[in-house]
PDB file of N, CA and C in Angstrom:
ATOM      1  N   UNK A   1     -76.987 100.101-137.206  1.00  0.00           N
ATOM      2  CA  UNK A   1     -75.666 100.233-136.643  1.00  0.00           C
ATOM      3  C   UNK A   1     -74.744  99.206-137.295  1.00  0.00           C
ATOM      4  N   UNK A   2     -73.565  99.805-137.447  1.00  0.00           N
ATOM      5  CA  UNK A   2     -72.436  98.661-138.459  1.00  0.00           C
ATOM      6  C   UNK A   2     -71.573  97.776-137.424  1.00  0.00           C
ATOM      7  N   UNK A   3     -71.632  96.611-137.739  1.00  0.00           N
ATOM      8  CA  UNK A   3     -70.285  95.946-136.617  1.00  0.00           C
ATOM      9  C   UNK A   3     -69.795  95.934-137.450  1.00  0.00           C
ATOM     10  N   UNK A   4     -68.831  97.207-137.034  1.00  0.00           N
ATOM     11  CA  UNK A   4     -67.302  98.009-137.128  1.00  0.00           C
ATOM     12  C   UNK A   4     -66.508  97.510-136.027  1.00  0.00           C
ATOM     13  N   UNK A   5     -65.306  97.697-135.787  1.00  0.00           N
ATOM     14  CA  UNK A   5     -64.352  97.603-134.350  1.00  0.00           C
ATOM     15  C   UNK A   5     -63.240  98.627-134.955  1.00  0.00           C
ATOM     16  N   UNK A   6     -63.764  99.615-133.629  1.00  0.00           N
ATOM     17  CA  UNK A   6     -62.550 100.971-134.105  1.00  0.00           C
ATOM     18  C   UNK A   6     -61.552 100.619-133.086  1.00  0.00           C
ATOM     19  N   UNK A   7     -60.375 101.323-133.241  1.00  0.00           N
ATOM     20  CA  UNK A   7     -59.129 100.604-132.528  1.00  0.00           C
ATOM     21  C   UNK A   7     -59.511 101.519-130.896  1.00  0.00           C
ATOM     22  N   UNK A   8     -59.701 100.534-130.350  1.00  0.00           N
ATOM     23  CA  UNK A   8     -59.592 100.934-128.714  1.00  0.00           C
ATOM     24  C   UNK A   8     -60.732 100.588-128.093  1.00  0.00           C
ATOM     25  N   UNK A   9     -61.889 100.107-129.339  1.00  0.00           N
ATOM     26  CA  UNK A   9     -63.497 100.011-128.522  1.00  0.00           C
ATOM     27  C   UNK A   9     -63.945  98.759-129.478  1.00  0.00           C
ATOM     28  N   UNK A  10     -64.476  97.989-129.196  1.00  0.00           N
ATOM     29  CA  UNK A  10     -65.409  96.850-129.272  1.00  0.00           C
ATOM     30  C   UNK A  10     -66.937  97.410-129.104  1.00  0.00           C
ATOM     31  N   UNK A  11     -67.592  96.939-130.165  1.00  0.00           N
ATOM     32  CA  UNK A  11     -69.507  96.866-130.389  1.00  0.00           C
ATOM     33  C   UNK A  11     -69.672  96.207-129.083  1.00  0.00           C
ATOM     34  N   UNK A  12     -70.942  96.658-129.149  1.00  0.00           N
ATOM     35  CA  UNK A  12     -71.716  95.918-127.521  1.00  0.00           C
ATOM     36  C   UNK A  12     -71.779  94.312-127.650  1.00  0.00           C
ATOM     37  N   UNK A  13     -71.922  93.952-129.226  1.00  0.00           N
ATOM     38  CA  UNK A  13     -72.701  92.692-129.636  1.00  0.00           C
ATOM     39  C   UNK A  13     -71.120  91.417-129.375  1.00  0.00           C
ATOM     40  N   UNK A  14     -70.426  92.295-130.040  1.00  0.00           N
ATOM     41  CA  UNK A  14     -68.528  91.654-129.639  1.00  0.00           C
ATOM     42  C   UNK A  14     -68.698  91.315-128.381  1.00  0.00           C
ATOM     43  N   UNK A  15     -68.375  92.676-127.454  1.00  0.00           N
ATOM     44  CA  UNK A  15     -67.829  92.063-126.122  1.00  0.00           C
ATOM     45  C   UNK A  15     -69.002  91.194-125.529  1.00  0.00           C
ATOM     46  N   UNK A  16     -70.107  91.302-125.415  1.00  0.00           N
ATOM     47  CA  UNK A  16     -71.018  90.682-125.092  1.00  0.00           C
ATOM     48  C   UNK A  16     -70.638  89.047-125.306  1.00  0.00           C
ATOM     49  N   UNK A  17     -69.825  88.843-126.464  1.00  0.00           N
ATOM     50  CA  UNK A  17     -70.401  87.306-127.398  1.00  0.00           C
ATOM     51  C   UNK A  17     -68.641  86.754-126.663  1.00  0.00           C
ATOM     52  N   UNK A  18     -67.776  87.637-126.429  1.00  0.00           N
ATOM     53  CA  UNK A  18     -66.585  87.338-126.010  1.00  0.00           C
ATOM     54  C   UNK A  18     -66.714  87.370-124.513  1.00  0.00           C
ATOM     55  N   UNK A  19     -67.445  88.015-123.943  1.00  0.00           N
ATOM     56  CA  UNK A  19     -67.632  88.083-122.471  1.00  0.00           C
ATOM     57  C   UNK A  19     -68.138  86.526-122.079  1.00  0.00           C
ATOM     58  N   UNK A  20     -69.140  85.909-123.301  1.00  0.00           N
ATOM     59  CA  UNK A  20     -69.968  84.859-122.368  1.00  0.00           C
ATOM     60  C   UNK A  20     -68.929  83.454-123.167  1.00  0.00           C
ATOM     61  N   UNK A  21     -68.210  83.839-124.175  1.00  0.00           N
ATOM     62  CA  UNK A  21     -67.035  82.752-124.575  1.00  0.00           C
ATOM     63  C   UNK A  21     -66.012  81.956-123.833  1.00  0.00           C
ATOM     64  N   UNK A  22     -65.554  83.634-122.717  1.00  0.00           N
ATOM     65  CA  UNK A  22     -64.389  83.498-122.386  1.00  0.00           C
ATOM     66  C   UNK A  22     -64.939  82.546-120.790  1.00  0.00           C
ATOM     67  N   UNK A  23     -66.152  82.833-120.582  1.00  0.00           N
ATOM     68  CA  UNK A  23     -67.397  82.352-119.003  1.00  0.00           C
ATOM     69  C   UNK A  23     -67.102  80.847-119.396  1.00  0.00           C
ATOM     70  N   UNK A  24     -67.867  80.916-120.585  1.00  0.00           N
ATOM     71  CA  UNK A  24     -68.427  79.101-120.643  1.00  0.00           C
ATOM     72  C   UNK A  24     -67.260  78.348-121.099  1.00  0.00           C
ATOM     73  N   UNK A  25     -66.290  78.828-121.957  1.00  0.00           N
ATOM     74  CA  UNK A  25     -65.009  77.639-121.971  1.00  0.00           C
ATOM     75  C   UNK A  25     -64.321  77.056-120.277  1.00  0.00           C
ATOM     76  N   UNK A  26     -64.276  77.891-119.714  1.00  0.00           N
ATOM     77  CA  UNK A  26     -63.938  77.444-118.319  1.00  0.00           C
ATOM     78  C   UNK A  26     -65.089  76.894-117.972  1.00  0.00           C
ATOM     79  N   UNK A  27     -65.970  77.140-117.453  1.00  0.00           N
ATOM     80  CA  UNK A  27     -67.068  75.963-116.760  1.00  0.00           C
ATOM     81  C   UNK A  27     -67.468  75.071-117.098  1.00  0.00           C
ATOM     82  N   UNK A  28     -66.652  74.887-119.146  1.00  0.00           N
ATOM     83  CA  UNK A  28     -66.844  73.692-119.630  1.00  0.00           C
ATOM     84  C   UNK A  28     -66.025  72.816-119.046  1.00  0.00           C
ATOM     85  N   UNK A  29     -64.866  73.354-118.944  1.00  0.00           N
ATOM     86  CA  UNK A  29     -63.503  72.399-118.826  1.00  0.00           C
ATOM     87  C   UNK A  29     -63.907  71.882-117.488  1.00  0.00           C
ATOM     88  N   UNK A  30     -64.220  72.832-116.421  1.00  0.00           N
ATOM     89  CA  UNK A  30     -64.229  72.530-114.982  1.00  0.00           C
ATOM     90  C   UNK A  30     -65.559  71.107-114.789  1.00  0.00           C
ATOM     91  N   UNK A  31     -66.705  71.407-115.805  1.00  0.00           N
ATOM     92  CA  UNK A  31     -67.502  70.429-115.481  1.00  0.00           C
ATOM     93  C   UNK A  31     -67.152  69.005-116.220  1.00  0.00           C
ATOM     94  N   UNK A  32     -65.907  69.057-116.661  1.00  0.00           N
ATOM     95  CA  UNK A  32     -65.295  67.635-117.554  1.00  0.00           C
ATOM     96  C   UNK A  32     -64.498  67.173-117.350  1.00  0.00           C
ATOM     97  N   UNK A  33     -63.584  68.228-116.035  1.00  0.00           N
ATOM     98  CA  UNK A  33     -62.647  67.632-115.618  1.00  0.00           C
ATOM     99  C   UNK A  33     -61.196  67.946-116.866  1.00  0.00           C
ATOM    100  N   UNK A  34     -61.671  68.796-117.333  1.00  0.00           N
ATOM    101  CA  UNK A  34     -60.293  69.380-118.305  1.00  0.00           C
ATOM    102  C   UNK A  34     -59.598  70.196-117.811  1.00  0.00           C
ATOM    103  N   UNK A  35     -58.291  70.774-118.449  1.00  0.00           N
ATOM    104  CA  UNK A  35     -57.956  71.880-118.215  1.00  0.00           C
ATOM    105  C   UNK A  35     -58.421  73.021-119.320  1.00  0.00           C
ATOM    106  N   UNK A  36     -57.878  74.286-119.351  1.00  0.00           N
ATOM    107  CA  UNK A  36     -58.951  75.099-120.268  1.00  0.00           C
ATOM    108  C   UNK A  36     -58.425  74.656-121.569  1.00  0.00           C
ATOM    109  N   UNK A  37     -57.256  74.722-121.588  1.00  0.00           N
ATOM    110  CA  UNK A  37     -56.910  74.354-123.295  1.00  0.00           C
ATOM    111  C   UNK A  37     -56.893  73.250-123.846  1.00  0.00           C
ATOM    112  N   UNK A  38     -57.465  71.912-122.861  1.00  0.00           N
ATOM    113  CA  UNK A  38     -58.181  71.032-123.167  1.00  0.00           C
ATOM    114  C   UNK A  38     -59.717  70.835-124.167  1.00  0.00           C
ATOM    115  N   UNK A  39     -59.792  71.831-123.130  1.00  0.00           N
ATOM    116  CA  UNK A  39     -61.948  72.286-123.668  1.00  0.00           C
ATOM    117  C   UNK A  39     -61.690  72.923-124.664  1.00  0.00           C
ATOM    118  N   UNK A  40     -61.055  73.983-124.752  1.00  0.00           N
ATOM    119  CA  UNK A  40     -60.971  74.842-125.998  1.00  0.00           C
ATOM    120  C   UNK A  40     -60.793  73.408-126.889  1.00  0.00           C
ATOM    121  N   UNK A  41     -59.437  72.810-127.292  1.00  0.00           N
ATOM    122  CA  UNK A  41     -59.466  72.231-128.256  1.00  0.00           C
ATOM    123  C   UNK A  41     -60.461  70.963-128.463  1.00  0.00           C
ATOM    124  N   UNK A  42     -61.218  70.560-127.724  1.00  0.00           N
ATOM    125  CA  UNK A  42     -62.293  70.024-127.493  1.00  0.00           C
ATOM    126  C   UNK A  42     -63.358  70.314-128.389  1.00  0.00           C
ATOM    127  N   UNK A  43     -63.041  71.488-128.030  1.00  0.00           N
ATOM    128  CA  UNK A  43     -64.439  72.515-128.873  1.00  0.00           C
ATOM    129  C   UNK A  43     -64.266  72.202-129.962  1.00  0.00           C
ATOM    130  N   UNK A  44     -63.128  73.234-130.640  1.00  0.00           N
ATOM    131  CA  UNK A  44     -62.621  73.502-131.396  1.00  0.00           C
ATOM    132  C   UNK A  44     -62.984  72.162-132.357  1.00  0.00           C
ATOM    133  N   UNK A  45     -62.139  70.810-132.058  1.00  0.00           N
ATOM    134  CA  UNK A  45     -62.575  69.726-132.946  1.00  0.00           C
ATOM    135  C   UNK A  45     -63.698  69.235-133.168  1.00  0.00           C
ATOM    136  N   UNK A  46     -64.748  69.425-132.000  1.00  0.00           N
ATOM    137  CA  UNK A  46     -65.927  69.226-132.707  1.00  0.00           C
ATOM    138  C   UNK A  46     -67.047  69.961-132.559  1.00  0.00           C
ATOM    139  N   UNK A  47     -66.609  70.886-133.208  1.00  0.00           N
ATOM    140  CA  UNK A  47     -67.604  71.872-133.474  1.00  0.00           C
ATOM    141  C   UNK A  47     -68.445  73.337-132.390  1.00  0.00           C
ATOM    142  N   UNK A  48     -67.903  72.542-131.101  1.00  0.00           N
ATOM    143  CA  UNK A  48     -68.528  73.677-130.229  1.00  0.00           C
ATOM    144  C   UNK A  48     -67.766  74.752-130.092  1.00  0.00           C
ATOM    145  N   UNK A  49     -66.762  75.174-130.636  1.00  0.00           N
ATOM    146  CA  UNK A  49     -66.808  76.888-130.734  1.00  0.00           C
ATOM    147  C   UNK A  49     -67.639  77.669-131.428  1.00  0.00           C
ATOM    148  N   UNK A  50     -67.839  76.789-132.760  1.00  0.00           N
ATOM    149  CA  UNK A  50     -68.761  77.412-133.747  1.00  0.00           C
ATOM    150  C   UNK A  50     -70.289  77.133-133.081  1.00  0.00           C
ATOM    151  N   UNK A  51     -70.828  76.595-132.217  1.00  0.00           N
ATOM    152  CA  UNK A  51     -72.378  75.935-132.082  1.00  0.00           C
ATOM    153  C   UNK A  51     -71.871  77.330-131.052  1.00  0.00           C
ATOM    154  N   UNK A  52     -71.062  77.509-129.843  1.00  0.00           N
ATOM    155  CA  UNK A  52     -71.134  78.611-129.132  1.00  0.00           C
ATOM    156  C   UNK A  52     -71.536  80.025-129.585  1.00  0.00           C
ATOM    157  N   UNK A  53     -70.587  80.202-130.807  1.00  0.00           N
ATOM    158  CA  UNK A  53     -71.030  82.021-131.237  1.00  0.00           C
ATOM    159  C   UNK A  53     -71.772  81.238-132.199  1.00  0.00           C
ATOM    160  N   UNK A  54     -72.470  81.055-132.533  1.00  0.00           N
ATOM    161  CA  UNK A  54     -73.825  80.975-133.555  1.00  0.00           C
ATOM    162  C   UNK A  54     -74.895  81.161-132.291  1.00  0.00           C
ATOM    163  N   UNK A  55     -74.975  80.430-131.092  1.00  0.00           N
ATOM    164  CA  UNK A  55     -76.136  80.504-130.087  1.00  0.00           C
ATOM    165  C   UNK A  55     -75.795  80.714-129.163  1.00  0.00           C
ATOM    166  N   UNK A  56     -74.857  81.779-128.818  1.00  0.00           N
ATOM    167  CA  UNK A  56     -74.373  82.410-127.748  1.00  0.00           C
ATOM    168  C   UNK A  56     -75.501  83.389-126.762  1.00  0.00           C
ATOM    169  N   UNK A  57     -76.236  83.503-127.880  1.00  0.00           N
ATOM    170  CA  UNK A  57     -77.683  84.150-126.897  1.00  0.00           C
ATOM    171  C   UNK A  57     -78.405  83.893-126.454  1.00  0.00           C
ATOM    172  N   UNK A  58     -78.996  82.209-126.977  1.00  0.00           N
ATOM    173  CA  UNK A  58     -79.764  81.240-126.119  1.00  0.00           C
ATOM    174  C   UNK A  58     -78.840  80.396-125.150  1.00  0.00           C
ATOM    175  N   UNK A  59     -77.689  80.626-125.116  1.00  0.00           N
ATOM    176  CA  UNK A  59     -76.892  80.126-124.359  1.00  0.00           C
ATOM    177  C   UNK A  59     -76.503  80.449-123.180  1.00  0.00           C
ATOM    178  N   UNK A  60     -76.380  82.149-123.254  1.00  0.00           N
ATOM    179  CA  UNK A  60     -76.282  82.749-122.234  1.00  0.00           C
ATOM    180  C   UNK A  60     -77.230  83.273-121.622  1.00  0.00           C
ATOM    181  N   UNK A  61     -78.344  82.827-121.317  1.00  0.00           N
ATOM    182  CA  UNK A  61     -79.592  83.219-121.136  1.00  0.00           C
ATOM    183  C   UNK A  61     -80.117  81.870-120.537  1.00  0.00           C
ATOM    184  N   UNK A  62     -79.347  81.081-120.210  1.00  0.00           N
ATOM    185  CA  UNK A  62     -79.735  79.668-119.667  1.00  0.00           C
ATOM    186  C   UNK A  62     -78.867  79.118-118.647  1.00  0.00           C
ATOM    187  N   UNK A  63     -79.518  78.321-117.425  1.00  0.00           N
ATOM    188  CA  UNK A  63     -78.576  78.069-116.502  1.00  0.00           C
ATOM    189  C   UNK A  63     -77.168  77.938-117.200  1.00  0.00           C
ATOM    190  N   UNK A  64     -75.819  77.613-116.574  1.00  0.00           N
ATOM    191  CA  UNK A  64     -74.432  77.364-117.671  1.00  0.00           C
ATOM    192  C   UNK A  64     -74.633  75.910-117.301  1.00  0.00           C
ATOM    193  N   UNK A  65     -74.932  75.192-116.463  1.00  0.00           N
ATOM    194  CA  UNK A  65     -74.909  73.577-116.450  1.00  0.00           C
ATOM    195  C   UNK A  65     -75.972  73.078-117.380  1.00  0.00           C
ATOM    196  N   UNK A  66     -77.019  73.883-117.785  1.00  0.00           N
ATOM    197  CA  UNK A  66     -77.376  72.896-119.034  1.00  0.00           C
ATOM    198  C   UNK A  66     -76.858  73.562-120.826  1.00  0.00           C
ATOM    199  N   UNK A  67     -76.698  74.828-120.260  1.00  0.00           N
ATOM    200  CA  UNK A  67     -75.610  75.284-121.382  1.00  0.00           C
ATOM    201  C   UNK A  67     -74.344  74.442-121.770  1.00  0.00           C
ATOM    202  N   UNK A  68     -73.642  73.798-120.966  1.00  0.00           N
ATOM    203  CA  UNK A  68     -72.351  73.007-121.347  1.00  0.00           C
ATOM    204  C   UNK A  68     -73.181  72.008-121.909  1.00  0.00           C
ATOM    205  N   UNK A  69     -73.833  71.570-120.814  1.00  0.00           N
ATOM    206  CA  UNK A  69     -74.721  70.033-121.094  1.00  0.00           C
ATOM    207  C   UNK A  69     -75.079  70.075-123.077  1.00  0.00           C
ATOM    208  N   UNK A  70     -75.638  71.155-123.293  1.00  0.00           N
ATOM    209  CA  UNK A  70     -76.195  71.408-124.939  1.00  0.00           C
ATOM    210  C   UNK A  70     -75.102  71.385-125.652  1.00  0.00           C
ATOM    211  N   UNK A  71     -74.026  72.206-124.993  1.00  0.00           N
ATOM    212  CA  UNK A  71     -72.777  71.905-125.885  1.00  0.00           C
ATOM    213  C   UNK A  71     -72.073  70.831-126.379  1.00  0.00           C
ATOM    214  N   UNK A  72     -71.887  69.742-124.709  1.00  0.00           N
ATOM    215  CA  UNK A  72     -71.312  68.797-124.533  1.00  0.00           C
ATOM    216  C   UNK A  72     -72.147  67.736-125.977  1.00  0.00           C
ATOM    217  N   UNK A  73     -73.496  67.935-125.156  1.00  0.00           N
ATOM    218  CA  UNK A  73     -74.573  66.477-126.544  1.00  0.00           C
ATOM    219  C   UNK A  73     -74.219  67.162-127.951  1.00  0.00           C
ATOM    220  N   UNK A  74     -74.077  68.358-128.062  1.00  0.00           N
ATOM    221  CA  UNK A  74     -73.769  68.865-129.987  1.00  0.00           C
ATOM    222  C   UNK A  74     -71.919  67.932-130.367  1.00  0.00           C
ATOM    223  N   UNK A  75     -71.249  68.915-129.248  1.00  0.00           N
ATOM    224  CA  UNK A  75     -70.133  67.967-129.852  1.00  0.00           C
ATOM    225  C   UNK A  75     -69.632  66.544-129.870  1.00  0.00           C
ATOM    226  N   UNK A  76     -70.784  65.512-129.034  1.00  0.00           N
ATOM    227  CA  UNK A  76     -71.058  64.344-129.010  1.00  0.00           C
ATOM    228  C   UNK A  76     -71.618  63.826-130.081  1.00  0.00           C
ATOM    229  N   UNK A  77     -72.851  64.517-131.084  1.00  0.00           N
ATOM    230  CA  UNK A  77     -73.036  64.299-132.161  1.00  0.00           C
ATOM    231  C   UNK A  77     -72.166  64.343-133.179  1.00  0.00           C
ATOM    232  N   UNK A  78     -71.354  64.994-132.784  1.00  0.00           N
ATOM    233  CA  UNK A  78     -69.991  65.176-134.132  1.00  0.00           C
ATOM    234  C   UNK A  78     -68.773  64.467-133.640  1.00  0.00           C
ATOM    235  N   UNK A  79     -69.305  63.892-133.135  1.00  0.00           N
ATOM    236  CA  UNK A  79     -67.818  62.823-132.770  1.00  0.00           C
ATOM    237  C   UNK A  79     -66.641  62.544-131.118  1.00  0.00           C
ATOM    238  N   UNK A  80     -67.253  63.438-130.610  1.00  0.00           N
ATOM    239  CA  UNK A  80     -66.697  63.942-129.396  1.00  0.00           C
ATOM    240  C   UNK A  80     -67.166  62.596-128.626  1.00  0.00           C
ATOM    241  N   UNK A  81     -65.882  62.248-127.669  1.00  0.00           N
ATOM    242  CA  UNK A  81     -66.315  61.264-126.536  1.00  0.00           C
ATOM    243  C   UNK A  81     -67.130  61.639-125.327  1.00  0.00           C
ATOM    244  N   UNK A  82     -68.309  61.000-124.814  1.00  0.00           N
ATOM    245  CA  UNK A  82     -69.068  60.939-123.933  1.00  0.00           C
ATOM    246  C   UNK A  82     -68.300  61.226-122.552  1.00  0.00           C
TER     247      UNK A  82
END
């Protein structure tokens, strides 16, 4: 099967990876005390948007409090404050 996106429908594998994006940026922010476009750019600078859709499947497949938690220690390795 091709991930294609025809105009009006999204692959299962898309909405799936955008369904659990749009979940965990908020329960990031909420467990840090951000607001969302805080976390987003949070992410964004160090690296956890990209660590999100690369392992969005072991991610979402795991409580979300140690899911942020994995996120939180990756973008702590790249520079992110504790």
């Amino acid at each position: 099967m091709e991930n294609t996106i025809r105009p009006g429908t999204l692959n299962v594998d898309v909405s799936d990876r955008l369904s659990f994006v749009t979940f965990i940026i908020p329960y990031f922010a909420d467990e840090y005390k951000m607001n969302r476009q805080e976390a987003y750019h949070y992410l964004k600078k160090y690296g956890g948007i990209d660590f999100i859709f690369k392992h969005w499947w072991t991610l979402h497949v795991d409580n979300p409090f140690w899911s942020v938690r994995g996120i939180h220690d990756f973008c702590h390795e790249n520079g992110g404050l504790r």
